[in-house]
Protein backbone atom coordinates (compact mmCIF):
# COMPACT_ATOMS: atom_id res chain seq x y z
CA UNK A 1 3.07 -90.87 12.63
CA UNK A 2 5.23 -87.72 11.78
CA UNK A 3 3.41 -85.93 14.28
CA UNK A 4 4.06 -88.54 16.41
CA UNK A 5 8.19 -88.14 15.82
CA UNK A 6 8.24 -84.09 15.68
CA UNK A 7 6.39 -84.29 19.12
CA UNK A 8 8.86 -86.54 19.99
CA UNK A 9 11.72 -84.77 18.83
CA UNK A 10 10.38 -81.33 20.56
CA UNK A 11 10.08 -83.44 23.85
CA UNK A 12 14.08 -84.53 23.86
CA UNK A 13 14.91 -81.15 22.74
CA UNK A 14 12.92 -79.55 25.82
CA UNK A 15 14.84 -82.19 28.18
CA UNK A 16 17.77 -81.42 26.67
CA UNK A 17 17.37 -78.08 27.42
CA UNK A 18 16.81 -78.03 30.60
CA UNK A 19 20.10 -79.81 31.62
CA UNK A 20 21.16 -77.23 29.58
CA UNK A 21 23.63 -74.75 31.43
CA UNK A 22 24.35 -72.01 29.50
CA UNK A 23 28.20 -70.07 30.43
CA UNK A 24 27.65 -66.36 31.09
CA UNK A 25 28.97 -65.76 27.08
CA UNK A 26 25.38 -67.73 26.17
CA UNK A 27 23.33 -65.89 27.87
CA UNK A 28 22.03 -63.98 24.83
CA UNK A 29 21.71 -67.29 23.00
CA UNK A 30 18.34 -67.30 21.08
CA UNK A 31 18.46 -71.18 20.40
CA UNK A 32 18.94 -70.90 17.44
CA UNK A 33 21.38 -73.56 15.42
CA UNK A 34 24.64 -72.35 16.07
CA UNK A 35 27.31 -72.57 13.63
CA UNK A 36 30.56 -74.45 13.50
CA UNK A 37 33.56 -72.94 13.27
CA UNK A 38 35.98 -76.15 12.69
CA UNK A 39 36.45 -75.97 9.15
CA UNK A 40 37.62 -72.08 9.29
CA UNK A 41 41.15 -72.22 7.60
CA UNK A 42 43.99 -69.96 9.34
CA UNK A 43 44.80 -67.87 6.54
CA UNK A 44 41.57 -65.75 7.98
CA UNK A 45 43.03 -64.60 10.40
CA UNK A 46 46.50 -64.10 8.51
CA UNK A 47 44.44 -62.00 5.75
CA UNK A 48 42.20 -59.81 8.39
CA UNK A 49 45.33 -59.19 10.70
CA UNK A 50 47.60 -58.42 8.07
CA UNK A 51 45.14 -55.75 6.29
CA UNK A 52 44.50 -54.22 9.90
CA UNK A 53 47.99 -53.81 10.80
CA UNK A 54 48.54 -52.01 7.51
CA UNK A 55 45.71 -49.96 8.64
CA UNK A 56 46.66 -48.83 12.10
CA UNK A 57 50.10 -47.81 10.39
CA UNK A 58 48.45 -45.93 7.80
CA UNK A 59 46.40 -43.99 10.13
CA UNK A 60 49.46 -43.25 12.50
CA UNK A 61 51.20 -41.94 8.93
CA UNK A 62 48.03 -39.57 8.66
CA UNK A 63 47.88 -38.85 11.77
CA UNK A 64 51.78 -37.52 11.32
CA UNK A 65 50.89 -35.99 8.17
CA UNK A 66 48.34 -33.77 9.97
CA UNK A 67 50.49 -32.56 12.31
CA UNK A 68 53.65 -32.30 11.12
CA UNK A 69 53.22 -28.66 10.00
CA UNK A 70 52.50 -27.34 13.76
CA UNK A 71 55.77 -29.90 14.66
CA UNK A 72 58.11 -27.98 12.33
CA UNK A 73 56.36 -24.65 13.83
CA UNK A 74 57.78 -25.82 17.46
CA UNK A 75 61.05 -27.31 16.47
CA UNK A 76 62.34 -28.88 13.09
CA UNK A 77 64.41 -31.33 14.86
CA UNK A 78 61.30 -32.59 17.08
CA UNK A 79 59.51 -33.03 13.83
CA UNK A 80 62.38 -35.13 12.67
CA UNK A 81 62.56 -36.91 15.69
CA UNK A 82 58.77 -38.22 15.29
CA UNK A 83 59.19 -39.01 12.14
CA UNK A 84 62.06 -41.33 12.71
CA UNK A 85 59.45 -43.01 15.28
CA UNK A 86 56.84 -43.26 12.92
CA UNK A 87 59.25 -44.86 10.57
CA UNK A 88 60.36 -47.29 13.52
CA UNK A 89 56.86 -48.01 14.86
CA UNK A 90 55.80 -49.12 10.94
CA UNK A 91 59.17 -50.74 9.95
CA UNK A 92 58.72 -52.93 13.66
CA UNK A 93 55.34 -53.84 12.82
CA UNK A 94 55.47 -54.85 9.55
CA UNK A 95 58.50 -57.03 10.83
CA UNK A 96 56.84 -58.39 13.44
CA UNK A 97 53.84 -59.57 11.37
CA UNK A 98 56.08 -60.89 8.80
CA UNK A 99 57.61 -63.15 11.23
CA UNK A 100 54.62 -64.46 13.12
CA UNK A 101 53.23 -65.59 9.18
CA UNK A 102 55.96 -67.36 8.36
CA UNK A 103 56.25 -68.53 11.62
CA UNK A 104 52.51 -70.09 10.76
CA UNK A 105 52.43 -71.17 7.53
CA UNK A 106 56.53 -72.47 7.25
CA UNK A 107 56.46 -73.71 10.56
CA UNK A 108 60.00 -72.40 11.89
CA UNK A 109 61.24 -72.58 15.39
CA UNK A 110 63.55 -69.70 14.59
CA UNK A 111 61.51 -67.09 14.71
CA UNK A 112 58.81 -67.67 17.52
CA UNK A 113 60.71 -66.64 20.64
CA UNK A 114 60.68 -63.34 18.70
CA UNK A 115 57.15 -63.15 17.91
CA UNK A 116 55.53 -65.18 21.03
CA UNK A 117 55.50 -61.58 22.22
CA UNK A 118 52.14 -61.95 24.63
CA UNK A 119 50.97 -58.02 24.67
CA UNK A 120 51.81 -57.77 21.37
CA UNK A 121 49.78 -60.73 19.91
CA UNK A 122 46.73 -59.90 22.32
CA UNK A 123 47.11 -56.44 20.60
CA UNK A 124 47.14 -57.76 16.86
CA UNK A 125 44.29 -60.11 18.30
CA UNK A 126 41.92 -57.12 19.19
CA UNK A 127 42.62 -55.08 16.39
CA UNK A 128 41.71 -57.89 13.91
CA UNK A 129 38.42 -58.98 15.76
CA UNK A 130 37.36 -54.46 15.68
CA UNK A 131 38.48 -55.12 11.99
CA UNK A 132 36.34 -58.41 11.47
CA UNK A 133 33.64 -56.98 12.85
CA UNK A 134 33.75 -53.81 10.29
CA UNK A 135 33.65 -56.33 7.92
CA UNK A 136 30.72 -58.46 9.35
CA UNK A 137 32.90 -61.36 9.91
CA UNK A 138 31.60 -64.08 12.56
CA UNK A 139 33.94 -63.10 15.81
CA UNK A 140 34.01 -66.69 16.84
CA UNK A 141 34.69 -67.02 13.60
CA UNK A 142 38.22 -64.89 13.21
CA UNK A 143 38.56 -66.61 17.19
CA UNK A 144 38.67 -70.32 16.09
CA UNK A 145 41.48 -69.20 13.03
CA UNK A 146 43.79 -66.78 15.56
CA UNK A 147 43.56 -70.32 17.36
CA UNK A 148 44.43 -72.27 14.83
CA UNK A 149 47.09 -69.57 13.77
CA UNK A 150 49.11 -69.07 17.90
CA UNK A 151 48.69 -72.62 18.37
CA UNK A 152 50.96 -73.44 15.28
CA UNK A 153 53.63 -70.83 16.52
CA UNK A 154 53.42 -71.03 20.09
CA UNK A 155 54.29 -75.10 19.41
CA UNK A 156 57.47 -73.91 17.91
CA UNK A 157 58.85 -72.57 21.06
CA UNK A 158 60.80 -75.67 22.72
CA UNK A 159 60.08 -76.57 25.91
CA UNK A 160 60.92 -78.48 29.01
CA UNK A 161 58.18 -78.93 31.29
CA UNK A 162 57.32 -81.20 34.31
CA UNK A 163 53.97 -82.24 33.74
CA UNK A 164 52.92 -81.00 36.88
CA UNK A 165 53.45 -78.02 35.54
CA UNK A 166 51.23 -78.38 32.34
CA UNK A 167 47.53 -77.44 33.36
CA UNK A 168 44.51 -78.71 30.93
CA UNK A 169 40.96 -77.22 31.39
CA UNK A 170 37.62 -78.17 30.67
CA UNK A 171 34.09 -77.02 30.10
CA UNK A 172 31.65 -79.17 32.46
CA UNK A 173 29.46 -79.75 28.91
CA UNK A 174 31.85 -82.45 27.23
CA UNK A 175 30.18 -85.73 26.70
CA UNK A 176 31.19 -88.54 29.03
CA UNK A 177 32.95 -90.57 26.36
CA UNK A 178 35.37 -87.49 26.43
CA UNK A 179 36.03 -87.14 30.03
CA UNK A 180 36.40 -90.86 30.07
CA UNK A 181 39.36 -90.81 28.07
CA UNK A 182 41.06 -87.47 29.02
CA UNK A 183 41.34 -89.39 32.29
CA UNK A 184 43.47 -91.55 30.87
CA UNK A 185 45.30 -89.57 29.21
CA UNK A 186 45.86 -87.75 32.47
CA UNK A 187 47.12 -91.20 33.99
CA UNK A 188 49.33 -91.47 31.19
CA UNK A 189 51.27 -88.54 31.49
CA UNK A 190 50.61 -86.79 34.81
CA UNK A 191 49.43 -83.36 34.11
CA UNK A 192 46.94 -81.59 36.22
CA UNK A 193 43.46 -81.32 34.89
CA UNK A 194 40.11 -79.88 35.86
CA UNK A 195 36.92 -79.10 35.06
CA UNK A 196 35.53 -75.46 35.13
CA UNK A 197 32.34 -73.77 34.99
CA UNK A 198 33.40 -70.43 33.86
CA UNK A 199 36.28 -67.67 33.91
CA UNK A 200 35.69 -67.67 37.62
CA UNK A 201 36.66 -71.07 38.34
CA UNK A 202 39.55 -70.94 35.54
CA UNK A 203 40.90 -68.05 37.64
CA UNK A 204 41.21 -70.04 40.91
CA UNK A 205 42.46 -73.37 39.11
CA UNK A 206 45.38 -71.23 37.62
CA UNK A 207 46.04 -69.57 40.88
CA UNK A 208 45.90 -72.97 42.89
CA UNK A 209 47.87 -74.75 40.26
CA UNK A 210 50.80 -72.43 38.92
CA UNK A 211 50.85 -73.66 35.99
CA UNK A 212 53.54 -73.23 33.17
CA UNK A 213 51.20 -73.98 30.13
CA UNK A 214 47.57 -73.98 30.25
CA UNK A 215 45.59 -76.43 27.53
CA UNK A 216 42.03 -74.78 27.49
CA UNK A 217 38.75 -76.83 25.74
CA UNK A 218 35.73 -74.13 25.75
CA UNK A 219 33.82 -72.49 23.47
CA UNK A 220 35.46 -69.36 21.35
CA UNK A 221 34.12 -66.87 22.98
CA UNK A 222 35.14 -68.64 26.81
CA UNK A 223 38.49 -69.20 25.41
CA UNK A 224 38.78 -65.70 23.85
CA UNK A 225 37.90 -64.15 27.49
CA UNK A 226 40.20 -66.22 29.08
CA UNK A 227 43.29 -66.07 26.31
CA UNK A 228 43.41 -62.20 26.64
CA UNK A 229 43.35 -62.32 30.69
CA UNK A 230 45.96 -65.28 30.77
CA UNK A 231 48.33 -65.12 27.99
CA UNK A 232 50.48 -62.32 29.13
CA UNK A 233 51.51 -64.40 32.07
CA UNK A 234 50.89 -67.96 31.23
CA UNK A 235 51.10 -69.47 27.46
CA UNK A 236 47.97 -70.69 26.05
CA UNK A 237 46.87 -73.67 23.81
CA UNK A 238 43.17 -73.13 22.94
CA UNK A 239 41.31 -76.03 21.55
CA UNK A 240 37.61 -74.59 20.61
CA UNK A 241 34.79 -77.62 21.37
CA UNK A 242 32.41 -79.07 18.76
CA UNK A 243 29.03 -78.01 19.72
CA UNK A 244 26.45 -80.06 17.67
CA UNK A 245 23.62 -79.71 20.08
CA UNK A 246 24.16 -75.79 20.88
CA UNK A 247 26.66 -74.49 23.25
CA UNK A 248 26.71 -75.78 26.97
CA UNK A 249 25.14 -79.45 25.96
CA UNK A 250 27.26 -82.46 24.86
CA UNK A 251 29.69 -80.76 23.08
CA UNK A 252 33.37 -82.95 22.63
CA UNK A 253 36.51 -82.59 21.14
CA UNK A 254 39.08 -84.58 19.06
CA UNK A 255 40.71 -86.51 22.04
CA UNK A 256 43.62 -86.96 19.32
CA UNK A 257 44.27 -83.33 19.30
CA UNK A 258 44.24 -82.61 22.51
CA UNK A 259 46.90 -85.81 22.83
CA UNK A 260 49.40 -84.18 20.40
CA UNK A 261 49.16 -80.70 22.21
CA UNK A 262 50.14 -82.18 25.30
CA UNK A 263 53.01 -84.14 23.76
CA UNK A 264 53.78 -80.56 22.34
CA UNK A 265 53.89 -79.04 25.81
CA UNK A 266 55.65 -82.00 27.35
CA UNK A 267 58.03 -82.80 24.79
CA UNK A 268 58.31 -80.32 22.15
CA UNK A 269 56.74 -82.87 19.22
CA UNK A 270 55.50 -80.81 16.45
């Protein structure tokens, strides 16, 4: 009887495979379980971003250090003069990051036009996933917190949208109960929505719809790819999927969640 079931059990998981169809960030999948991210907390990403911009000022201090001899040896005031923009460059960053924390964990509208700051935060973004990865930390992992993290602050900002002008989109693996309600939640408030099969697709959507605010559901590493293309132009709400059968198959997402982003967007509700 048990090898009855486990034959069984390999059978649905072959069928389910073969509707199976995996993104171009997949392609290297083994299938192997793959983890879930949803319980990582934000203060990851606060912790690994916070020790790598301390570390990228640090080096530019050595980095001055080492040269400052030769500087003096061509002029003392040029010397000066880089020094003062070393000073600047850490005193700025330091600032900055200071902001964009309390920004997350205090939650105050204050500060985010200052540190919504696009090139910037895909910047900080990099330099903590080169700095995860020293550190053999997951980078879907630090992904789903810096998610967790800009959504917070980027939710701050007020806005005044159309909901035309609010653009939500989807991977084509969410169940059917999902797309079933995010339809109605697109009847309710009249934002634009479609599904996508990749970056490719995204791209076009964006272009067609000139959108405002983009609401993306994918995986961490779609929504990284996408987030560091986008961002600088358009803002970004990233809402990583729950993938209990593997990536690309059934995966869903809190319809709740994506309800109080929108209301975010739309209406500035925290």
């Amino acid at each position: 009887m048990s090898g009855k079931n486990n034959r069984t059990a390999e059978s649905q998981k072959e069928a389910n495979d073969r509707k199976r169809v995996l993104g171009s960030e997949w392609e290297d999948w083994d299938g192997s379980v793959v983890e879930d991210f949803e319980d990582t907390k934000k203060k990851l990403f606060l912790w690994v971003s916070v020790f790598a911009v301390f570390a990228i000022v640090g080096v530019v201090w050595l980095f001055f250090w080492l040269i400052h001899p030769r500087l003096i040896e061509i002029s003392s005031l040029l010397a000066e003069l880089v020094e003062y923009a070393v000073w600047g460059f850490a005193l700025i960053a330091i600032l900055w990051l200071s902001l964009f924390v309390i920004c997350s964990i205090f939650n105050l509208r204050m500060f985010a036009p200052l540190v919504l700051v696009p090139k910037v935060i895909n910047f900080v973004l990099n330099l903590t996933l080169a700095v995860g990865q020293f550190a053999g930390i997951p980078r879907d992992r630090i992904v789903n917190s810096f998610l967790k993290v800009h959504n917070i602050v980027l939710k701050l900002k007020r806005k005044n949208l159309n909901p035309q002008e609010l653009l939500v989109l989807l991977p084509r693996c969410l169940r059917r109960d999902n797309f079933v309600k995010l339809r109605k939640l697109r009847e309710r408030y009249n934002f634009q929505m479609f599904t996508v099969g990749g970056g490719q697709q995204a791209r076009l959507r964006i272009k067609k719809a000139m959108p405002r605010a983009i609401i993306a559901v994918a995986c961490e590493r779609d929504l990284l790819s996408g987030f560091v293309e986008v961002n600088p132009r358009i803002p970004v709400i990233g809402l990583p999927n729950r993938r209990p059968e593997g990536p690309c198959l059934n995966t869903y997402i809190d319809i709740n969640q994506i309800e109080a982003a929108i209301k975010s967007v739309l209406y500035g509700e925290r």
